[in-house]
Protein backbone atom coordinates (compact mmCIF):
# COMPACT_ATOMS: atom_id res chain seq x y z
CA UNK A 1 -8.90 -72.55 2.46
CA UNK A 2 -12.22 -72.86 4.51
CA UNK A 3 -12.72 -75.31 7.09
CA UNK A 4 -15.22 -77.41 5.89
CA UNK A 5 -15.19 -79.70 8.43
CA UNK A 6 -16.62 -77.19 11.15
CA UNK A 7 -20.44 -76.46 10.15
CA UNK A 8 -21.27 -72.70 9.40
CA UNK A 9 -17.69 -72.18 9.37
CA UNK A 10 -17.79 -69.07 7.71
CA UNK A 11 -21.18 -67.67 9.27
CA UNK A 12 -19.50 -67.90 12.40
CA UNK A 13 -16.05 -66.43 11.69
CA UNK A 14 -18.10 -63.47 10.04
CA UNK A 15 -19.64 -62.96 13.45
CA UNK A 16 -16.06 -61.67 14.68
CA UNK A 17 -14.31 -58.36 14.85
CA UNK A 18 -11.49 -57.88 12.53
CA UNK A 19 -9.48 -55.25 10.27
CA UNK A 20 -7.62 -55.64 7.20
CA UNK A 21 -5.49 -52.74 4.78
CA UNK A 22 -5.98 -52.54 1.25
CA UNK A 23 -4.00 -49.96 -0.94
CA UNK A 24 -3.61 -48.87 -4.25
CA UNK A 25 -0.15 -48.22 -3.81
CA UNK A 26 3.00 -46.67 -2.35
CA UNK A 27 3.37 -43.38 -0.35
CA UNK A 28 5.13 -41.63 -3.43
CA UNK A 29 3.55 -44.10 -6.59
CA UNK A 30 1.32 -42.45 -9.04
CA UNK A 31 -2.61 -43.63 -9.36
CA UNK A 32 -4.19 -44.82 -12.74
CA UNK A 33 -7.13 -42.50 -13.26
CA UNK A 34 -9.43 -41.93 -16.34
CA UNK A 35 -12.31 -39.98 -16.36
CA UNK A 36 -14.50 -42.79 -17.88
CA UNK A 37 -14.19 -44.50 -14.99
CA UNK A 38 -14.72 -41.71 -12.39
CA UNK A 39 -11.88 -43.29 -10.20
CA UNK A 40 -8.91 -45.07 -10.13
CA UNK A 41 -8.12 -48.33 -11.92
CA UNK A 42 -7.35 -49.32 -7.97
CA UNK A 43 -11.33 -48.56 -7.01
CA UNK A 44 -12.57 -49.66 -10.73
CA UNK A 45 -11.19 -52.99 -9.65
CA UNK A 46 -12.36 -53.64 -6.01
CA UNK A 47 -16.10 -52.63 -6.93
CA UNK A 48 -15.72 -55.53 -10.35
CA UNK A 49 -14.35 -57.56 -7.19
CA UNK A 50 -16.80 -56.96 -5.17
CA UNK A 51 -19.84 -55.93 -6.59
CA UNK A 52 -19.33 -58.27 -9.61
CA UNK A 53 -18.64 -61.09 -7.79
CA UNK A 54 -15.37 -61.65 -9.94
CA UNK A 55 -13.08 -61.85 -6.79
CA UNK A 56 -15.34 -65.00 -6.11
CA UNK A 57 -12.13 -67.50 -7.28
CA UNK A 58 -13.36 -70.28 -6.08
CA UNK A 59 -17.33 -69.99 -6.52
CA UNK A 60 -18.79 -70.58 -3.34
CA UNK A 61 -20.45 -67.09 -3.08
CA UNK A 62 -17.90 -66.20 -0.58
CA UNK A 63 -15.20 -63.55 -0.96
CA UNK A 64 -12.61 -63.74 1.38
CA UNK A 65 -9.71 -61.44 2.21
CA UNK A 66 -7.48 -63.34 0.61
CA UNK A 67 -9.45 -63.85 -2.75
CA UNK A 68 -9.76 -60.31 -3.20
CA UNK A 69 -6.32 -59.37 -2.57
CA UNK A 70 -5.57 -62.28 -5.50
CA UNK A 71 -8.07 -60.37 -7.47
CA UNK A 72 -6.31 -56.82 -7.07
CA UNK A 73 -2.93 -58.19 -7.52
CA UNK A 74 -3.64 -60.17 -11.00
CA UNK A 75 -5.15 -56.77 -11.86
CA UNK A 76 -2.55 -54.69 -10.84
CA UNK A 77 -0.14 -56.89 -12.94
CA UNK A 78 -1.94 -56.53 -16.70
């Protein structure tokens, strides 16, 4: 949820350091690969997130951490 109350709310959080994990999977779990993709369904997934726009849930041109990993995991569950 963004804090619309605070102006340039997310302009300003973007200013700050931070790190965040994403993985495909499990140490031992096989990855989805086919050659027409040239990667896994994992990385075929974060770039139609990301570069697409499609992990945008909420339209505001503004993909948080938490909308992507939404994204992956409604993908990950077809």
């Amino acid at each position: 949820m963004l804090k619309k109350s605070i102006p340039n709310y997310i302009q300003r959080i973007a200013k700050e350091r931070g790190r965040q994990i994403i993985t495909a999977g499990g140490k031992d779990e096989q990855v989805l690969e086919k050659s027409a993709w040239g990667h896994s369904a994992f990385t075929l997934n974060l770039k139609r997130g990301l570069k697409e726009g499609n992990a945008d849930l909420n339209d505001d041109d503004v993909i948080t951490a938490n909308e992507l990993g939404s994204f992956l995991k409604e993908k990950s569950e077809v």
